[in-house]
PDB file of N, CA and C in Angstrom:
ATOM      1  N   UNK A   1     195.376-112.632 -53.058  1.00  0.00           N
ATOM      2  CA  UNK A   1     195.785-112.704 -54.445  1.00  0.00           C
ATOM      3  C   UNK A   1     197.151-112.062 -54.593  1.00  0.00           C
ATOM      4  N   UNK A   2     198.030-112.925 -55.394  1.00  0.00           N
ATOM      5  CA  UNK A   2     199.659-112.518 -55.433  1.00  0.00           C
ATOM      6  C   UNK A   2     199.570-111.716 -56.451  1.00  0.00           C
ATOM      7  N   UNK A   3     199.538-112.710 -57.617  1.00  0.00           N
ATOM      8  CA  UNK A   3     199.796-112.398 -59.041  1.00  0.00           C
ATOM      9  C   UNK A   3     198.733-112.586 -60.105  1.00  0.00           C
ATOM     10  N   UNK A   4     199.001-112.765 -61.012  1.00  0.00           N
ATOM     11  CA  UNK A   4     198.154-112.672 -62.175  1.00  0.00           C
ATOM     12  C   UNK A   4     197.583-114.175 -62.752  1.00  0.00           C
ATOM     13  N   UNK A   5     198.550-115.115 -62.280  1.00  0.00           N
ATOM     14  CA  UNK A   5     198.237-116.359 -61.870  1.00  0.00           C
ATOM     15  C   UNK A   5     197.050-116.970 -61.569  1.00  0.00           C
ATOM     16  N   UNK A   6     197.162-116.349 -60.030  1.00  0.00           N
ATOM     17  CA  UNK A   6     196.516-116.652 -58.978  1.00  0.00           C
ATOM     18  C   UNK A   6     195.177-116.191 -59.565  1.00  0.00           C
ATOM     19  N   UNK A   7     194.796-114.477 -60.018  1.00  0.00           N
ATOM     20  CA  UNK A   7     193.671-113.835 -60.216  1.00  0.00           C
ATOM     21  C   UNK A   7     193.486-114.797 -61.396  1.00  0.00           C
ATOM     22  N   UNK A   8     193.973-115.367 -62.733  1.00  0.00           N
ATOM     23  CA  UNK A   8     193.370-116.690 -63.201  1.00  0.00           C
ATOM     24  C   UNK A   8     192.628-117.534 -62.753  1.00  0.00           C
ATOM     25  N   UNK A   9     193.784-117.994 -62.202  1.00  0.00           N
ATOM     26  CA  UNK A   9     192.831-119.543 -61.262  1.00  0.00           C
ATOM     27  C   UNK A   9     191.347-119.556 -60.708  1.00  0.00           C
ATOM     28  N   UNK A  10     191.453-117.845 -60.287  1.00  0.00           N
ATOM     29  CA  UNK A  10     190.496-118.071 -59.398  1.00  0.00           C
ATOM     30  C   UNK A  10     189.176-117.311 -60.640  1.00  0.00           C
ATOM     31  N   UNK A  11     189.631-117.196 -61.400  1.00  0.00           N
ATOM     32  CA  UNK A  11     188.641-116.811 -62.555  1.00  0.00           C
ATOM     33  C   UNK A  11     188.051-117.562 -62.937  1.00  0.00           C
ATOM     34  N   UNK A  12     188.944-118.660 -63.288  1.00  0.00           N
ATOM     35  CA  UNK A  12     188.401-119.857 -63.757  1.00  0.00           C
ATOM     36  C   UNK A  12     187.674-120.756 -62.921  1.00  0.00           C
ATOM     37  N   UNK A  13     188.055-120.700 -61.559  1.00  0.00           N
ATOM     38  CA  UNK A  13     187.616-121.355 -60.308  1.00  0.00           C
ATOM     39  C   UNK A  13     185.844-120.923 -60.678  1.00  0.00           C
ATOM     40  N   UNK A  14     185.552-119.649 -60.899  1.00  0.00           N
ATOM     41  CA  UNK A  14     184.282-118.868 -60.612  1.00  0.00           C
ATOM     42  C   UNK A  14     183.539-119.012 -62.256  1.00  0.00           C
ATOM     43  N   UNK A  15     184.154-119.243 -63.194  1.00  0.00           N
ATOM     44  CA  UNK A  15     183.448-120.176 -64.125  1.00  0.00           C
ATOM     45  C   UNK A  15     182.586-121.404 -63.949  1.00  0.00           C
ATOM     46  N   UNK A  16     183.900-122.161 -63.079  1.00  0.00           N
ATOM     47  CA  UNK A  16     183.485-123.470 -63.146  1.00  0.00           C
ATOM     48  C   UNK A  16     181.948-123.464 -62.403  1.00  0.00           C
ATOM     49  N   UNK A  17     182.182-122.953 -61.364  1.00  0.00           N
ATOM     50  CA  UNK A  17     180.699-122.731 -60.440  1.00  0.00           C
ATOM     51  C   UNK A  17     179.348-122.247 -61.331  1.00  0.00           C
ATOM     52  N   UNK A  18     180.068-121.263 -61.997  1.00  0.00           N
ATOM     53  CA  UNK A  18     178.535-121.003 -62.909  1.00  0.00           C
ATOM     54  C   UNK A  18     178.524-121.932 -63.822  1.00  0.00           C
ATOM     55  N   UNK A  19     179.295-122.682 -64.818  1.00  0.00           N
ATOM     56  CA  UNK A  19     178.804-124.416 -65.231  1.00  0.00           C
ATOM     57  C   UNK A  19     178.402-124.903 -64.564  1.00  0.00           C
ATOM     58  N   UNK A  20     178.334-124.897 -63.025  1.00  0.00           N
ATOM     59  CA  UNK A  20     177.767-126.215 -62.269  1.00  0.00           C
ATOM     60  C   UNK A  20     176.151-126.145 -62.569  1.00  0.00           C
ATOM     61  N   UNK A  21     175.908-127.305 -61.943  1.00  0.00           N
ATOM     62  CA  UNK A  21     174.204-127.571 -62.169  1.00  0.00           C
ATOM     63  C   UNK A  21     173.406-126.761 -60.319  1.00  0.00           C
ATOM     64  N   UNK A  22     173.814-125.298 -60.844  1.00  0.00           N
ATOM     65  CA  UNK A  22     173.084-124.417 -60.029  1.00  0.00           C
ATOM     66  C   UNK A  22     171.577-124.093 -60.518  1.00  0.00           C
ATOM     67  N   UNK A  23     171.003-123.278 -60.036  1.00  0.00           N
ATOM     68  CA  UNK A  23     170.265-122.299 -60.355  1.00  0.00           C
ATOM     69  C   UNK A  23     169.338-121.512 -59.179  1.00  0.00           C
ATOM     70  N   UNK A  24     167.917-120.628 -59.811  1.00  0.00           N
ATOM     71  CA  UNK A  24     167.104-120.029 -59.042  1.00  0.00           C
ATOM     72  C   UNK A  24     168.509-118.511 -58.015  1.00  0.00           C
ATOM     73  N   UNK A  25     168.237-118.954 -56.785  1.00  0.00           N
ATOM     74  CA  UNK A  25     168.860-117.792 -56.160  1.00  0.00           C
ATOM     75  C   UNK A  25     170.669-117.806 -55.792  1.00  0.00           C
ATOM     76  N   UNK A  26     170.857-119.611 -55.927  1.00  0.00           N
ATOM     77  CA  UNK A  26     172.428-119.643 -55.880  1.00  0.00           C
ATOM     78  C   UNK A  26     172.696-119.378 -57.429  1.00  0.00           C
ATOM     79  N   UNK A  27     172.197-119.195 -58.305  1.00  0.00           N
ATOM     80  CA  UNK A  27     172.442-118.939 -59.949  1.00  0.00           C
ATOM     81  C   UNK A  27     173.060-117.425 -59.524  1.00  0.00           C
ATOM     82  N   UNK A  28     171.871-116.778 -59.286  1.00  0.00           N
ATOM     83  CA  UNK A  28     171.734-115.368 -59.134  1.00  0.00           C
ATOM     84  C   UNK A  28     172.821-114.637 -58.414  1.00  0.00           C
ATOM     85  N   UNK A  29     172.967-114.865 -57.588  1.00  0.00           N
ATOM     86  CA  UNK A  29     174.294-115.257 -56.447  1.00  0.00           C
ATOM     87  C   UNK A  29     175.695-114.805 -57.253  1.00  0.00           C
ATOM     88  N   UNK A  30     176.115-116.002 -57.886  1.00  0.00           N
ATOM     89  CA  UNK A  30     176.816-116.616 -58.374  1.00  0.00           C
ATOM     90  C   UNK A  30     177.017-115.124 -59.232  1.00  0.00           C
ATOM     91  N   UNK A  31     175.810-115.213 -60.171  1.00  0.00           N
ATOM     92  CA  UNK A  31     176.150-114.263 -61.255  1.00  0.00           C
ATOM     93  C   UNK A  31     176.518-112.842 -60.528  1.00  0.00           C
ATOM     94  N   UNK A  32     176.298-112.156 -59.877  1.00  0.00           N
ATOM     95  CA  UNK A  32     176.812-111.180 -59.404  1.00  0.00           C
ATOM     96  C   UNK A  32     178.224-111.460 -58.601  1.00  0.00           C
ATOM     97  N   UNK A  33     178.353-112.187 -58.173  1.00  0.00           N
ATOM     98  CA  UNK A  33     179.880-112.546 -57.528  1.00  0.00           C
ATOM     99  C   UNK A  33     180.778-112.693 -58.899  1.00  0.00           C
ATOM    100  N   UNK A  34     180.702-113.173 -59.742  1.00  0.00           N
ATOM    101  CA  UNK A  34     181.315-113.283 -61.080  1.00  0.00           C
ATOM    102  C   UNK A  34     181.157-111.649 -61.559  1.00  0.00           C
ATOM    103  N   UNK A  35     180.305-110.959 -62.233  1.00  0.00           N
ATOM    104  CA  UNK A  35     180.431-109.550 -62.361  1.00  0.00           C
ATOM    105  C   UNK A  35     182.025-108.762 -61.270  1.00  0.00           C
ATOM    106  N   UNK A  36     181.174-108.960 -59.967  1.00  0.00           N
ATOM    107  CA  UNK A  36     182.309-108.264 -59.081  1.00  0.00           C
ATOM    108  C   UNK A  36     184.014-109.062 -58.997  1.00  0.00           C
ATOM    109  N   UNK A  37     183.593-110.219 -59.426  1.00  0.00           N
ATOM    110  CA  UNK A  37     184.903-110.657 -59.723  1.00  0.00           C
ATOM    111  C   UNK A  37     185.199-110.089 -61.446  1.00  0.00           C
ATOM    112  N   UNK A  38     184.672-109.559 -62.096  1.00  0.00           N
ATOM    113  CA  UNK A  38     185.637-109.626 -63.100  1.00  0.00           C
ATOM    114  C   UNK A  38     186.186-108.075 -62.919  1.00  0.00           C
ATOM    115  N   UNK A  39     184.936-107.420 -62.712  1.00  0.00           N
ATOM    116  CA  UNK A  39     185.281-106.055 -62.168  1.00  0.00           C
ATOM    117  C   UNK A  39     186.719-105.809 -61.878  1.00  0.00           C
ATOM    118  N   UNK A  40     186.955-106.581 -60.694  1.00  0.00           N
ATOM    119  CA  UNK A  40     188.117-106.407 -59.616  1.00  0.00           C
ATOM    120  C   UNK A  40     189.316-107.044 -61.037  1.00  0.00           C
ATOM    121  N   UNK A  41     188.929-107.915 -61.214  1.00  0.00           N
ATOM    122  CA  UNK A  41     190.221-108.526 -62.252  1.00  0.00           C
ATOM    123  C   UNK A  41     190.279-107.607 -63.268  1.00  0.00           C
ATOM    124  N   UNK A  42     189.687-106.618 -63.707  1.00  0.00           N
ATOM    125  CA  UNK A  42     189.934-105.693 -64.076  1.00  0.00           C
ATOM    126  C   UNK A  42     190.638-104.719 -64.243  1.00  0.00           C
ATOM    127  N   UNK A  43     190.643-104.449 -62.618  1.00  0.00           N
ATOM    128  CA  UNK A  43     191.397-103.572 -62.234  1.00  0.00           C
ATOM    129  C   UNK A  43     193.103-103.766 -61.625  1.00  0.00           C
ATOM    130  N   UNK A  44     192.713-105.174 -61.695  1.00  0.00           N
ATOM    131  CA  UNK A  44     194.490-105.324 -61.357  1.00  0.00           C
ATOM    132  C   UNK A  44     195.211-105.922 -62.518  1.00  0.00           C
ATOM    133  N   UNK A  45     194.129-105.888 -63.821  1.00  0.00           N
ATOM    134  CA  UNK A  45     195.094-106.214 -64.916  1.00  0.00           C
ATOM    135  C   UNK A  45     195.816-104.902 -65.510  1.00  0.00           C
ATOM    136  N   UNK A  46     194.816-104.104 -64.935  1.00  0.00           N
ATOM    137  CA  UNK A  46     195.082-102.785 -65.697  1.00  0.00           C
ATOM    138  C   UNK A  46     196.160-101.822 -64.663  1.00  0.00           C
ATOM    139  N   UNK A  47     196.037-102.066 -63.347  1.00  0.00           N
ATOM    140  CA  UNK A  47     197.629-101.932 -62.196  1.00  0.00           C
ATOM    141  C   UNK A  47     198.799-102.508 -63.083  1.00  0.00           C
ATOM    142  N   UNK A  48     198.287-104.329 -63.197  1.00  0.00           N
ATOM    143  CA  UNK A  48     199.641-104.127 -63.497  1.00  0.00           C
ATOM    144  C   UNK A  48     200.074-104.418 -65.095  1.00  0.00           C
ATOM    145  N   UNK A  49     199.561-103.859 -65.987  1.00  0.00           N
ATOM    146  CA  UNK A  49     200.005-103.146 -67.124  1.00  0.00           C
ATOM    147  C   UNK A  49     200.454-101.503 -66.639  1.00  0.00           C
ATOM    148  N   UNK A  50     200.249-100.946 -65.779  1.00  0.00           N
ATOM    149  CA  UNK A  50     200.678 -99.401 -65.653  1.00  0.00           C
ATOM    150  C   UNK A  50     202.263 -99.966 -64.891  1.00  0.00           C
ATOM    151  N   UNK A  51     202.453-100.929 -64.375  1.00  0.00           N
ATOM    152  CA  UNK A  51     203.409-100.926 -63.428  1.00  0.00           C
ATOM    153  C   UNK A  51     204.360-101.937 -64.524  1.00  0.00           C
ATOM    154  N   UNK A  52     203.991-102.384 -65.197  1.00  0.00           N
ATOM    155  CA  UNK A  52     204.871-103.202 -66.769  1.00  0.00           C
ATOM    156  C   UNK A  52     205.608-101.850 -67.181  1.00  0.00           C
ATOM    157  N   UNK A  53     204.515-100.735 -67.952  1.00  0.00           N
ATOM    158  CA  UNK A  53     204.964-100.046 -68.193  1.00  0.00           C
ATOM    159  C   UNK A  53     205.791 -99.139 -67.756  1.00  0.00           C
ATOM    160  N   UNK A  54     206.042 -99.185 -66.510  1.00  0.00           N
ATOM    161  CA  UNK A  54     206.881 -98.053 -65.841  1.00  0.00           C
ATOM    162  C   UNK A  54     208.448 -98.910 -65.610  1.00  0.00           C
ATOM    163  N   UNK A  55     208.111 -99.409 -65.830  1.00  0.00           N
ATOM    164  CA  UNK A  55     209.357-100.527 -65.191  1.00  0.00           C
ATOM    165  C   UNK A  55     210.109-100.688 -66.549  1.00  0.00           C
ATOM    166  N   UNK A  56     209.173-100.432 -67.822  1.00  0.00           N
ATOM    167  CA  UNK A  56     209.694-100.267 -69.304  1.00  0.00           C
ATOM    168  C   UNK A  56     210.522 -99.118 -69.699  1.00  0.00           C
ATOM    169  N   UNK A  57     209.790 -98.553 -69.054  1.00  0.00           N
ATOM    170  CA  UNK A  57     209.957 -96.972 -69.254  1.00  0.00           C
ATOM    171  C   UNK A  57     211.497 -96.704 -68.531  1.00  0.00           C
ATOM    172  N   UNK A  58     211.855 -97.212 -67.237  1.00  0.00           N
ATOM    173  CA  UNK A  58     213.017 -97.307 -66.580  1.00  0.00           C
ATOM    174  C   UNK A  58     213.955 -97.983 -67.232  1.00  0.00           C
ATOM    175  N   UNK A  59     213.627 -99.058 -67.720  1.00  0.00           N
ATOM    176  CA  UNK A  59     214.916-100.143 -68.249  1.00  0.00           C
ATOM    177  C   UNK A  59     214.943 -98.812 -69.687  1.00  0.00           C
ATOM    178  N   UNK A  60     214.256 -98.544 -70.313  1.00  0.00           N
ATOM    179  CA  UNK A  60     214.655 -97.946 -71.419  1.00  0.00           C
ATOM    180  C   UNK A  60     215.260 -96.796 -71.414  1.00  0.00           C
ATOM    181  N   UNK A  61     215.115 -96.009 -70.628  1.00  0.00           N
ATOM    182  CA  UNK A  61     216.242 -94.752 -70.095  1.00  0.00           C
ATOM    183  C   UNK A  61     214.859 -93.522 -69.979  1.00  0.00           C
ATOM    184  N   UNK A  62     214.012 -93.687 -70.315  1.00  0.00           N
ATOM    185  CA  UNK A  62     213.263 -92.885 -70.531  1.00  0.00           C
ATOM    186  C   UNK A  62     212.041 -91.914 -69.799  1.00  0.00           C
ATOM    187  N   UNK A  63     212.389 -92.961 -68.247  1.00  0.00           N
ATOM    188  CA  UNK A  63     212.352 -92.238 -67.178  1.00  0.00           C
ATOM    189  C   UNK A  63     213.164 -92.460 -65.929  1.00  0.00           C
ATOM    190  N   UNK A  64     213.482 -91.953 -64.960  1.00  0.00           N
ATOM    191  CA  UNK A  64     214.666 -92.535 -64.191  1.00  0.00           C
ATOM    192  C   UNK A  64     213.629 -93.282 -62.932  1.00  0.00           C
ATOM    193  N   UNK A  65     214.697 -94.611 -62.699  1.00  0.00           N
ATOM    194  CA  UNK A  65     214.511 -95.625 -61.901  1.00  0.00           C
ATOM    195  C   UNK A  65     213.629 -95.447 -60.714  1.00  0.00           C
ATOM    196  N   UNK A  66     214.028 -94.159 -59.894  1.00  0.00           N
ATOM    197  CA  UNK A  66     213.563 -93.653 -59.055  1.00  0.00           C
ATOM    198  C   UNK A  66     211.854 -93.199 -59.201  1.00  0.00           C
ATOM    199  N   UNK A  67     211.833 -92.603 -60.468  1.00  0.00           N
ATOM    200  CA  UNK A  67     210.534 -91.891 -60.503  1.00  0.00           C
ATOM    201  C   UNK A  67     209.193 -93.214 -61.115  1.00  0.00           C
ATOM    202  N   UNK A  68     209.981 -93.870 -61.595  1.00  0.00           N
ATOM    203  CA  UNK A  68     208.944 -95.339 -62.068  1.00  0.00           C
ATOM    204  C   UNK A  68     208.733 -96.058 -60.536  1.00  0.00           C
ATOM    205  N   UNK A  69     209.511 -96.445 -59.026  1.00  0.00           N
ATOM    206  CA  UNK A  69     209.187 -96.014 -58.647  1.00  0.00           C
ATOM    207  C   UNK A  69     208.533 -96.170 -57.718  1.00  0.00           C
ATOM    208  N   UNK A  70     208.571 -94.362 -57.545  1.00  0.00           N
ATOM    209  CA  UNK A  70     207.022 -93.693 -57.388  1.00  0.00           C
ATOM    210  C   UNK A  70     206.124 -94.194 -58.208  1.00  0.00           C
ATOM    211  N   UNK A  71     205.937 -93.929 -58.943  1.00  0.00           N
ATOM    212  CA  UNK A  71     204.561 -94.958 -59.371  1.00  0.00           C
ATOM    213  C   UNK A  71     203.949 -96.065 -59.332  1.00  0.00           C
ATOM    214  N   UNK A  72     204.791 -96.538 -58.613  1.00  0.00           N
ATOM    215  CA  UNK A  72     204.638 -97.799 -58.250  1.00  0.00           C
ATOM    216  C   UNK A  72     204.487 -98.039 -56.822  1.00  0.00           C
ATOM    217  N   UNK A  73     205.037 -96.816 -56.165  1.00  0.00           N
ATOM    218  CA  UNK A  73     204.658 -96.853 -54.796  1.00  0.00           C
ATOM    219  C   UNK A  73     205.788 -97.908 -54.053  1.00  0.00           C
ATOM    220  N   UNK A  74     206.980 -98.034 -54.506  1.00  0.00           N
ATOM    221  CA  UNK A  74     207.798 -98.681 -53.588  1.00  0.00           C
ATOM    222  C   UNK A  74     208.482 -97.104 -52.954  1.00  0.00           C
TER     223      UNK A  74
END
């Protein structure tokens, strides 16, 4: 997974599967792979809103270039 794109696509990819004409233990399946997928998409929406913000925070003067960053881990 690149971008935010990609973690779409594949969101939607894992919809489509639970519309399909599943059920019983591939239902079940399914539904927990979807949980842990949103989980995870979760967490990299919320990376990269912290890394939006730092990069805001730099263009605006309000922290220096360098220390946004570090936070970012480049």
């Amino acid at each position: 997974m690149g971008n935010i794109k990609t973690l779409n696509d594949n969101l939607h990819d894992q919809l489509a599967r639970l519309n399909s004409d599943i059920s019983g233990d591939e239902l079940k399946m399914e539904i927990e792979r979807a949980k842990a997928m949103s989980q995870l998409g979760t967490v990299i929406v919320n990376n990269s809103k912290i890394a939006l913000i730092a990069m805001k925070m730099s263009q605006g003067g309000n922290i220096d270039e360098k220390e946004a960053d570090k936070l970012l881990g480049y």
